[in-house]
Protein backbone atom coordinates (compact mmCIF):
# COMPACT_ATOMS: atom_id res chain seq x y z
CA UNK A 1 -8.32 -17.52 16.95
CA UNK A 2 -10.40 -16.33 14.07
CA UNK A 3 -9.80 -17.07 10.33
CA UNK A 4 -8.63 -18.96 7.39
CA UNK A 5 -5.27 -19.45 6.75
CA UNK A 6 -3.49 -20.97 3.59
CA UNK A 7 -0.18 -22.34 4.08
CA UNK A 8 2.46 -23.22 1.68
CA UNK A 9 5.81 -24.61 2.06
CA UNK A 10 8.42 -26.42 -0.82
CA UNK A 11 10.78 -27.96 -0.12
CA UNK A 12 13.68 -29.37 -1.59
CA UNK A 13 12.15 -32.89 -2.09
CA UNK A 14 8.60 -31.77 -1.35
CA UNK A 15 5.61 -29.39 -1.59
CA UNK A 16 3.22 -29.01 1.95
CA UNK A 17 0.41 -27.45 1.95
CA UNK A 18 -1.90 -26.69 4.58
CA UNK A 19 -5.51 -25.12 5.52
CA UNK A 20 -6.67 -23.90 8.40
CA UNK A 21 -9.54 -22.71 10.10
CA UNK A 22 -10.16 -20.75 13.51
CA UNK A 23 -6.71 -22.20 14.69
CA UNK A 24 -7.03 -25.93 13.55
CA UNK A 25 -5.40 -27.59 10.72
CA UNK A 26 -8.33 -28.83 8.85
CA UNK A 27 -5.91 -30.27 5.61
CA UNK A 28 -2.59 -30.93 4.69
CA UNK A 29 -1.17 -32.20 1.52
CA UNK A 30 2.43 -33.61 1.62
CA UNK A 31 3.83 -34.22 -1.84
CA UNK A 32 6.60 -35.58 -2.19
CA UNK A 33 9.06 -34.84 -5.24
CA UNK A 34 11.92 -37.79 -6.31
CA UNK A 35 15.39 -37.04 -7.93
CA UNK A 36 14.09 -38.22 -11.20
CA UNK A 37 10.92 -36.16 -11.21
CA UNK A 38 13.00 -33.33 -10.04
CA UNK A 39 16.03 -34.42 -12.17
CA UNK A 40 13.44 -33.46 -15.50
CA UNK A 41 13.14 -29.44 -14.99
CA UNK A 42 16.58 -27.46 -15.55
CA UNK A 43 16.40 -24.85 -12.65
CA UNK A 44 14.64 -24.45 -9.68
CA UNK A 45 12.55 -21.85 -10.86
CA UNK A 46 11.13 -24.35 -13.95
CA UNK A 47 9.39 -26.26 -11.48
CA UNK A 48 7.29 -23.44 -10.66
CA UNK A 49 4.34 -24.25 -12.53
CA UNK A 50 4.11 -27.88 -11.44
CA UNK A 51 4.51 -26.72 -7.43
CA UNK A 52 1.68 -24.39 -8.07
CA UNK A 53 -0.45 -26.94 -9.31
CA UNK A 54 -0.40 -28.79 -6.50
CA UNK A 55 -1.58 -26.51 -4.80
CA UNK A 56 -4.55 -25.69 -6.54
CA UNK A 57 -5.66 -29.23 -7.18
CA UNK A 58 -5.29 -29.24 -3.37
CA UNK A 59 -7.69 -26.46 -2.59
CA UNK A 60 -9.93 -28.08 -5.84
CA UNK A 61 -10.08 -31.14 -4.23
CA UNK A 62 -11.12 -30.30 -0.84
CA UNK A 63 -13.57 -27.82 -2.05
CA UNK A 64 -12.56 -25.09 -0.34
CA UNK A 65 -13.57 -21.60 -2.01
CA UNK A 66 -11.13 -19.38 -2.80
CA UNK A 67 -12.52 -16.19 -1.43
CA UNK A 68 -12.54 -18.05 2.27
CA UNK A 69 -9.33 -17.64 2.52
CA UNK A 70 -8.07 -14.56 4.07
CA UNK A 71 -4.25 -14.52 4.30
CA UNK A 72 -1.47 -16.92 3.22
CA UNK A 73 1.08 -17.63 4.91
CA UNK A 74 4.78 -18.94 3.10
CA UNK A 75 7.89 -20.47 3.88
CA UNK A 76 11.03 -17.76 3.47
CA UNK A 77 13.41 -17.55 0.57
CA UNK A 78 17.05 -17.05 -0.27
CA UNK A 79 16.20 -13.18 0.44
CA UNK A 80 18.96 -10.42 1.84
CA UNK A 81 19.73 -11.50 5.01
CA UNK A 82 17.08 -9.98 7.87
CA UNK A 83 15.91 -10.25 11.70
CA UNK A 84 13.31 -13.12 12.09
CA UNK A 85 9.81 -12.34 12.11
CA UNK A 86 6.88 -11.92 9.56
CA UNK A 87 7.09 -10.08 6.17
CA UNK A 88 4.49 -9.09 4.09
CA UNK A 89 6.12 -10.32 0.21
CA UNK A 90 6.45 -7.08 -1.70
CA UNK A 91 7.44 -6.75 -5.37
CA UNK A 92 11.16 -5.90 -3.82
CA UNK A 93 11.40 -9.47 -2.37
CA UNK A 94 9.90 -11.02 -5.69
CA UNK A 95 12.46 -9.59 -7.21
CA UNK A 96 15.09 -11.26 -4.92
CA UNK A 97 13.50 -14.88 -4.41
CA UNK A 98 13.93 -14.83 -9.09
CA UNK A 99 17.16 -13.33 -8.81
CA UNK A 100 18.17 -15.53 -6.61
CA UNK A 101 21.44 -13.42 -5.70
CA UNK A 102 21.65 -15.25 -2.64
CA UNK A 103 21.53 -18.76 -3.50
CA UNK A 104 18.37 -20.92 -5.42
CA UNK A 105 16.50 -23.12 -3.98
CA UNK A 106 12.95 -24.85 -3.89
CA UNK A 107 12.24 -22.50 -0.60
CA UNK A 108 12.46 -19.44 -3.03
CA UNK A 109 9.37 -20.63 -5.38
CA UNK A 110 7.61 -19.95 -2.18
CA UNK A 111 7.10 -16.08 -1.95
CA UNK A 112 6.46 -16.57 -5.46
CA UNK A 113 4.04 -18.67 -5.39
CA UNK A 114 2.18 -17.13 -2.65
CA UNK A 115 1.77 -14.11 -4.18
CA UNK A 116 0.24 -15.79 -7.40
CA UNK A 117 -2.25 -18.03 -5.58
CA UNK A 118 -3.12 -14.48 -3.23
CA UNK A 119 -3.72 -12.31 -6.43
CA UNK A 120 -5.89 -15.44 -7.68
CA UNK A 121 -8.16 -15.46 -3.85
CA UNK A 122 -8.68 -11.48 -4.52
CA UNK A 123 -10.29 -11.80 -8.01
CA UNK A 124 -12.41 -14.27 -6.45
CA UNK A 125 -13.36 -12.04 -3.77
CA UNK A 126 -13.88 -9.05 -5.82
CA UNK A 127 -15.90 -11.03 -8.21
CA UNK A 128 -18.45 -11.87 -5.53
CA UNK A 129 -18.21 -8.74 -4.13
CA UNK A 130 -16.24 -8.67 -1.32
CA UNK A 131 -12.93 -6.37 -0.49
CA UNK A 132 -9.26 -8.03 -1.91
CA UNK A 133 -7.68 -8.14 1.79
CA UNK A 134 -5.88 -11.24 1.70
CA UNK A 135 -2.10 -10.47 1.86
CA UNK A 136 0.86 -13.11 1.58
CA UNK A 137 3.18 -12.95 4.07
CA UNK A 138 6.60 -15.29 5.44
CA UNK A 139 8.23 -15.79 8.33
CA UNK A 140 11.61 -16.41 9.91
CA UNK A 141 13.22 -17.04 6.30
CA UNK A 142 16.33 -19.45 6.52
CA UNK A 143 18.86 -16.35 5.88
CA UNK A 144 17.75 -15.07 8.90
CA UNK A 145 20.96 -13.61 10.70
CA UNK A 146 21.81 -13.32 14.53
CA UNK A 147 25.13 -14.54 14.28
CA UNK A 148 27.63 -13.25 16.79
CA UNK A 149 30.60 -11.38 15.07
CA UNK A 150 33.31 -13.98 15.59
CA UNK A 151 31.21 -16.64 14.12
CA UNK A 152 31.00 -15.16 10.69
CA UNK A 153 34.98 -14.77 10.16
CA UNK A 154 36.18 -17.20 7.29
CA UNK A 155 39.27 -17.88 6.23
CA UNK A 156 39.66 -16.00 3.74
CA UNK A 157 38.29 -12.22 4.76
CA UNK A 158 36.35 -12.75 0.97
CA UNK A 159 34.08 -15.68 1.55
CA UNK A 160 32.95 -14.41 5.23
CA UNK A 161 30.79 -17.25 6.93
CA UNK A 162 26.76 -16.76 6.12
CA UNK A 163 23.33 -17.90 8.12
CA UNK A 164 21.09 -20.29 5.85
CA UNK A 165 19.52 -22.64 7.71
CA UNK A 166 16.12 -24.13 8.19
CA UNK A 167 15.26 -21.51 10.60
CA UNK A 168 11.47 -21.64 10.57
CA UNK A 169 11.22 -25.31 11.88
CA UNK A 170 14.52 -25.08 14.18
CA UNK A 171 12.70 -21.76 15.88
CA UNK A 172 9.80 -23.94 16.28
CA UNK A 173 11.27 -26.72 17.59
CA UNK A 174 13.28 -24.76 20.44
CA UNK A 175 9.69 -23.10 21.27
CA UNK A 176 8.50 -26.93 21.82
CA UNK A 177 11.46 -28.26 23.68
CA UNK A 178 11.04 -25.49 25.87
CA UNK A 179 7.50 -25.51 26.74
CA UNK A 180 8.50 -28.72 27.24
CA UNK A 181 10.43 -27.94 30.53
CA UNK A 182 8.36 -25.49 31.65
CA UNK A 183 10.55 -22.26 30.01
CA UNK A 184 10.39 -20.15 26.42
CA UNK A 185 12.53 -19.90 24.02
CA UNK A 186 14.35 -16.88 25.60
CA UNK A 187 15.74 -19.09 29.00
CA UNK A 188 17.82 -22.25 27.00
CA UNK A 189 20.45 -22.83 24.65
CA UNK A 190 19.53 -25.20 22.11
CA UNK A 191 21.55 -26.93 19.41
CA UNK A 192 19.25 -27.75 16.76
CA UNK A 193 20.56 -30.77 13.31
CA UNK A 194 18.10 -30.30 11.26
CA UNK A 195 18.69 -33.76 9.04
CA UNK A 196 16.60 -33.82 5.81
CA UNK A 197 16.83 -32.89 2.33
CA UNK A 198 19.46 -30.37 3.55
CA UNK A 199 21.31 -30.30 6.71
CA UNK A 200 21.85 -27.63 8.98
CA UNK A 201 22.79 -27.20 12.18
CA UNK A 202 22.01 -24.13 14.66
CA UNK A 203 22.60 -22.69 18.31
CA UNK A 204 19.64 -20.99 19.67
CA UNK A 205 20.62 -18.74 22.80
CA UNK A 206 18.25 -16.62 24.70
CA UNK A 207 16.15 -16.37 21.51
CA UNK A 208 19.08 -15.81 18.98
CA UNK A 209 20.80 -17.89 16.92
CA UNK A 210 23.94 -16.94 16.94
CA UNK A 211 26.14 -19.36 15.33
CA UNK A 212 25.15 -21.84 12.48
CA UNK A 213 26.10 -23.55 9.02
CA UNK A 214 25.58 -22.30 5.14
CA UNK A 215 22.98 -25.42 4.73
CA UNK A 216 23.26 -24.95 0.77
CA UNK A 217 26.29 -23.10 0.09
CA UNK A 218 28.94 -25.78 1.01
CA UNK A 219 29.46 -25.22 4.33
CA UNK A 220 28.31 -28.13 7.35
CA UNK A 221 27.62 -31.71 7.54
CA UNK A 222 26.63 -33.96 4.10
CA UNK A 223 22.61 -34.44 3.50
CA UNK A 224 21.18 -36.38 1.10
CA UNK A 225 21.03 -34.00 -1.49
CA UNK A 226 24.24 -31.51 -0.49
CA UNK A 227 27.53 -32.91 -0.57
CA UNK A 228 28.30 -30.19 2.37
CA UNK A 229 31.84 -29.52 3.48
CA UNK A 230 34.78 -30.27 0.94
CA UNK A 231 38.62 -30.29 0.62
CA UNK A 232 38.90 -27.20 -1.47
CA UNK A 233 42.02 -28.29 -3.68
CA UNK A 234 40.44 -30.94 -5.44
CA UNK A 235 37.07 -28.91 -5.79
CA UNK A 236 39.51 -26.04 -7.58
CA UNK A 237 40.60 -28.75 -9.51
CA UNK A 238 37.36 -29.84 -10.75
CA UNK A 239 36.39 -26.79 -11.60
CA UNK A 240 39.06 -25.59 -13.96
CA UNK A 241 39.20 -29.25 -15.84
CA UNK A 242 37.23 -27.87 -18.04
CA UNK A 243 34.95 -30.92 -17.78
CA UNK A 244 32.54 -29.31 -16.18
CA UNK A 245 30.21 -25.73 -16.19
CA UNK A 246 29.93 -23.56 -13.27
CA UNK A 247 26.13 -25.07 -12.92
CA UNK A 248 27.46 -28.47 -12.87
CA UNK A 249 30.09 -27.96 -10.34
CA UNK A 250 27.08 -25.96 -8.52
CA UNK A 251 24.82 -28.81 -8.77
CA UNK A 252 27.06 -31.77 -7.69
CA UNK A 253 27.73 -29.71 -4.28
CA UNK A 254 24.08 -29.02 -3.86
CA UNK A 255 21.43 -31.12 -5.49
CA UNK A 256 23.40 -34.08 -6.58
CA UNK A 257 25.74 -34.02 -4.00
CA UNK A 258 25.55 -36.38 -0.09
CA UNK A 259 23.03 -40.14 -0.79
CA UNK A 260 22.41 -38.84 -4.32
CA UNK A 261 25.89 -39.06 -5.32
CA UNK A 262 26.55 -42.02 -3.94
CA UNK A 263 23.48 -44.28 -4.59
CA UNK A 264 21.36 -42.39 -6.75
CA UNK A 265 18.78 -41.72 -4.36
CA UNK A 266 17.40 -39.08 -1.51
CA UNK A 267 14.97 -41.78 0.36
CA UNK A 268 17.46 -42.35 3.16
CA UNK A 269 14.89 -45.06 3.93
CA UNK A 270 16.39 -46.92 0.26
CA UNK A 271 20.18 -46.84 1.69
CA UNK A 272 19.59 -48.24 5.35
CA UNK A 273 17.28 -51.01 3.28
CA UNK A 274 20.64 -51.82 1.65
CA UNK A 275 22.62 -51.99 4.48
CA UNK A 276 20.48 -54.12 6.44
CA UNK A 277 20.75 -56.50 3.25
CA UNK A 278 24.18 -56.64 3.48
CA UNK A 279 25.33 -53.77 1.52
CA UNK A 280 28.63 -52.40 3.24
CA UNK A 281 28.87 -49.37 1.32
CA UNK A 282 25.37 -48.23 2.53
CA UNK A 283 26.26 -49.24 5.96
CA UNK A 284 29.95 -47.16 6.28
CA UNK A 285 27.82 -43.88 4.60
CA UNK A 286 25.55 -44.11 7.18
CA UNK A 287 28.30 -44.56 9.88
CA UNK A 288 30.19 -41.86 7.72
CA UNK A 289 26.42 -39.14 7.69
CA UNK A 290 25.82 -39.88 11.49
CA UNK A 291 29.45 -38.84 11.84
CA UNK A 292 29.30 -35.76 9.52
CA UNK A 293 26.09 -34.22 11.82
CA UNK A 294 27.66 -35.04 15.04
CA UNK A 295 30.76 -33.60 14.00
CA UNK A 296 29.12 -30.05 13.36
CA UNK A 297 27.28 -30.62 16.88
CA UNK A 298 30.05 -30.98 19.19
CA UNK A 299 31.42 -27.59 17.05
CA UNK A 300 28.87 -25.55 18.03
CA UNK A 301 29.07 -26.45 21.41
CA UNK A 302 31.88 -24.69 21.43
CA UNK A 303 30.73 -21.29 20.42
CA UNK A 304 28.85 -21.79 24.15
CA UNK A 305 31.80 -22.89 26.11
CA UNK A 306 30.04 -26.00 26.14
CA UNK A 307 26.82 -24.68 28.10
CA UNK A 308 24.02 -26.49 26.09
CA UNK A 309 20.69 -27.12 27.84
CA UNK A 310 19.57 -30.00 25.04
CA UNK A 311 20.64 -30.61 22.14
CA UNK A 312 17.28 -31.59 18.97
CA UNK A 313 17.45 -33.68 16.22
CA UNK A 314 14.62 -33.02 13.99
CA UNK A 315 13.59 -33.37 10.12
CA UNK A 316 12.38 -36.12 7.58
CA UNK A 317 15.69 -38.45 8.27
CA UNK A 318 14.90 -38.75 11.99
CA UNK A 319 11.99 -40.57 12.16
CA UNK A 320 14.84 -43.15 11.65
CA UNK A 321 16.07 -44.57 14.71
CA UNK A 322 19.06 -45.67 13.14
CA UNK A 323 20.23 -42.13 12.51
CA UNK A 324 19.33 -40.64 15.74
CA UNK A 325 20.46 -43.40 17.55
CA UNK A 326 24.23 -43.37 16.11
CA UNK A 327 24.13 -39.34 16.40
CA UNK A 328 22.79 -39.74 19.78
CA UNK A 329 25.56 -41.76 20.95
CA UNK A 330 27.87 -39.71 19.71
CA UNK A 331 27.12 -36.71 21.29
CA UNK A 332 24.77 -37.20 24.40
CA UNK A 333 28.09 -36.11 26.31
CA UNK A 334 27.89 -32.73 25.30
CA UNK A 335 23.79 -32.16 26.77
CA UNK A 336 20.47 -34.39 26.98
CA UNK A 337 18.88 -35.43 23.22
CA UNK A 338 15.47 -34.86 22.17
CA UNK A 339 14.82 -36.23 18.70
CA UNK A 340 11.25 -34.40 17.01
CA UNK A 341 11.36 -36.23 14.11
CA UNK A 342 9.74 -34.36 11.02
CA UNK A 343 9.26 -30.55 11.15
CA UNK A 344 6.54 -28.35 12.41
CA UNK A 345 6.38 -25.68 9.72
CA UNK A 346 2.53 -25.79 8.46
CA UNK A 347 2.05 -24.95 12.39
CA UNK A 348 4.76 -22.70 13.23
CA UNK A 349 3.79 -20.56 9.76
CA UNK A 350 0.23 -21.26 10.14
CA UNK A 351 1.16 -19.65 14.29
CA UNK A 352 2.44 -16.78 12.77
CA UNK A 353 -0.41 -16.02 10.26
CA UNK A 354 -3.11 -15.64 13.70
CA UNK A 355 -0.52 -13.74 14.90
CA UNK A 356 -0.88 -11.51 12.19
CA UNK A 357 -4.28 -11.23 12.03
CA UNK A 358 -4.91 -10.47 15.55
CA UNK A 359 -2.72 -7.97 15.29
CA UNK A 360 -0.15 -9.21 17.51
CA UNK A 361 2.85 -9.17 15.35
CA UNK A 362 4.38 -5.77 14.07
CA UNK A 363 4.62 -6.24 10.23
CA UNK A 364 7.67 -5.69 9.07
CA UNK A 365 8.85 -4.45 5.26
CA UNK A 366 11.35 -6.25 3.33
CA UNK A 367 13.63 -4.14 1.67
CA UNK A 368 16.95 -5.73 -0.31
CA UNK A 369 19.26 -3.55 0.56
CA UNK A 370 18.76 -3.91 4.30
CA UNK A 371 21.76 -4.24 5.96
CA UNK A 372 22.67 -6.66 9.36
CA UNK A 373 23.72 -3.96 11.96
């Protein structure tokens, strides 16, 4: 594999950032953002400047030139819904990720972001001669949608179910399991929890992920950010109390919602310190998260008749063995469980960026008003 490839990734609670050369991660930078340095900026999109940053004083500090680079490679954003695969960002998806029609979030500074830092890697190549070819490019954004039919009917025929989900690192994870045993992605059905600063929760079949949670629009298991699931009455309730603005309401179910609104804090690693001090509240919410995942688990299991080959638990909160041992117990009945704690995104994007450049992924075009068939 030949060339240089930038990769960028925020996160909810963090910015990655990674660098690689000929196929080998040479750097990464893994910053990680607290509520109360997050709590300081109003929206999403304020915290654009101070993300960037980072990444600069990344590439400053490991002295890597900027015309080197020659593509850049970025985690998805709250974009129309689309097939997976890698899109070069156009001015139509800038557009969406600062709309943000379909939801904000931290993943949508990405495109944005991208863009900026590949405009600033052409002026350095033109100014020492050289042609502007580095493009920006993501891939498998987390609105990707392969849902079956039947798994997007609601309730109400308004508020149809939607795909968000961390589809990047669940893909990638499913690729590794299977290697794993010997088969690709395309031969196993996978349930993937995804347990970090959101939570979602996806079956992969035969490549497609056909049934899965809204991970920030209040649908699936509690995280330590996103209060998840609710009882509707009481959320009606709070919302015409006139207490409260339609942000605020917004905000408490995604943001300050799951660890944060009970203990003030998204380090999951703070609230099973207080239960193993003695703190009982810590100790039921964990009982009470661990429950919450599982819950959404055995659901999807259904949408398979119950004909899961394994079933991962990846993300920040599973390199706790407390978590992934009470979801583990919970639902080992259902299929084998193969906990990949972390995610594998720098890798799977940076994967996807060779793949581009030696020509062996088709290039697709994002347009808004692309429409699931």
């Amino acid at each position: 594999m030949k060339g240089r490839i930038l990769v960028v990734n925020t996160g909810s609670t963090s910015t990655k950032i990674g660098f690689f050369d000929a196929g080998k991660k040479l750097f990464e930078q893994n910053i990680f953002h607290s509520a109360r340095e997050i709590s300081v900026y109003a929206s999403v999109l304020d915290q654009r400047d101070m993300r960037r940053d980072a990444i600069t004083d990344f590439l400053a500090e490991k002295g890597i030139p900027l015309e080197s680079i020659d593509l850049v490679m970025s985690r998805g954003g709250l974009i129309t819904p689309i097939r997976t695969g890698v899109y070069e960002i156009n001015d139509e998806m800038k557009a969406a990720l600062a709309e943000g029609k379909n939801g904000m979030h931290a993943c949508c500074l990405c495109g944005l972001i991208a863009a900026e830092v590949c405009d600033k890697i052409n002026e350095a190549k033109v100014a020492k001669g050289m042609a502007a070819d580095c493009k920006a490019y993501i891939a498998d954004p987390p609105m990707a949608d392969e849902m079956i039919p039947e798994a997007k009917v609601g309730g109400l025929p308004e508020f149809p179910r939607r795909t968000l989900f961390h589809a990047l690192n669940s893909r990638a994870m499913v690729r590794r399991y299977a290697a794993s045993v010997g088969k690709t992605n395309l031969d196993v059905t996978v349930i993937v929890a995804h347990l970090g600063g959101g939570s979602s929760v996806s079956l992969h079949h035969k490549g497609q992920v056909i049934d899965c949670n809204d991970a920030l629009g209040g649908d699936g298991p509690m995280s330590t950010e996103r209060a998840g699931s609710v009882p509707g009455f009481p959320l009606v309730d709070k919302c015409f109390s006139g207490k409260y603005t339609r942000m605020q309401v917004r905000k408490r179910l995604a943001g300050r919602g799951g660890a944060i609104a009970y203990f003030n804090t998204n380090d999951f690693r703070e609230i099973i310190a207080m239960s193993d001090a003695g703190n009982k509240d810590a100790e039921v919410f964990i009982k009470g998260y661990c429950l919450s995942a599982a819950k959404y688990i055995a659901g999807l299991a259904t949408t398979i008749c119950g004909k899961v080959d394994a079933i991962i638990l990846t993300g920040g909160v599973c390199h706790s063995t407390v978590i992934t041992g009470q979801i583990r117990e919970r639902v080992e009945f259902i299929a084998p469980v193969v906990v990949y704690p972390g995610e594998d995104e720098l890798e799977s994007l940076a994967e996807n960026g060779y793949g581009i450049l030696s020509g062996e992924f088709e290039i697709k075009e994002y347009n808004r008003e692309y429409i699931i068939d």
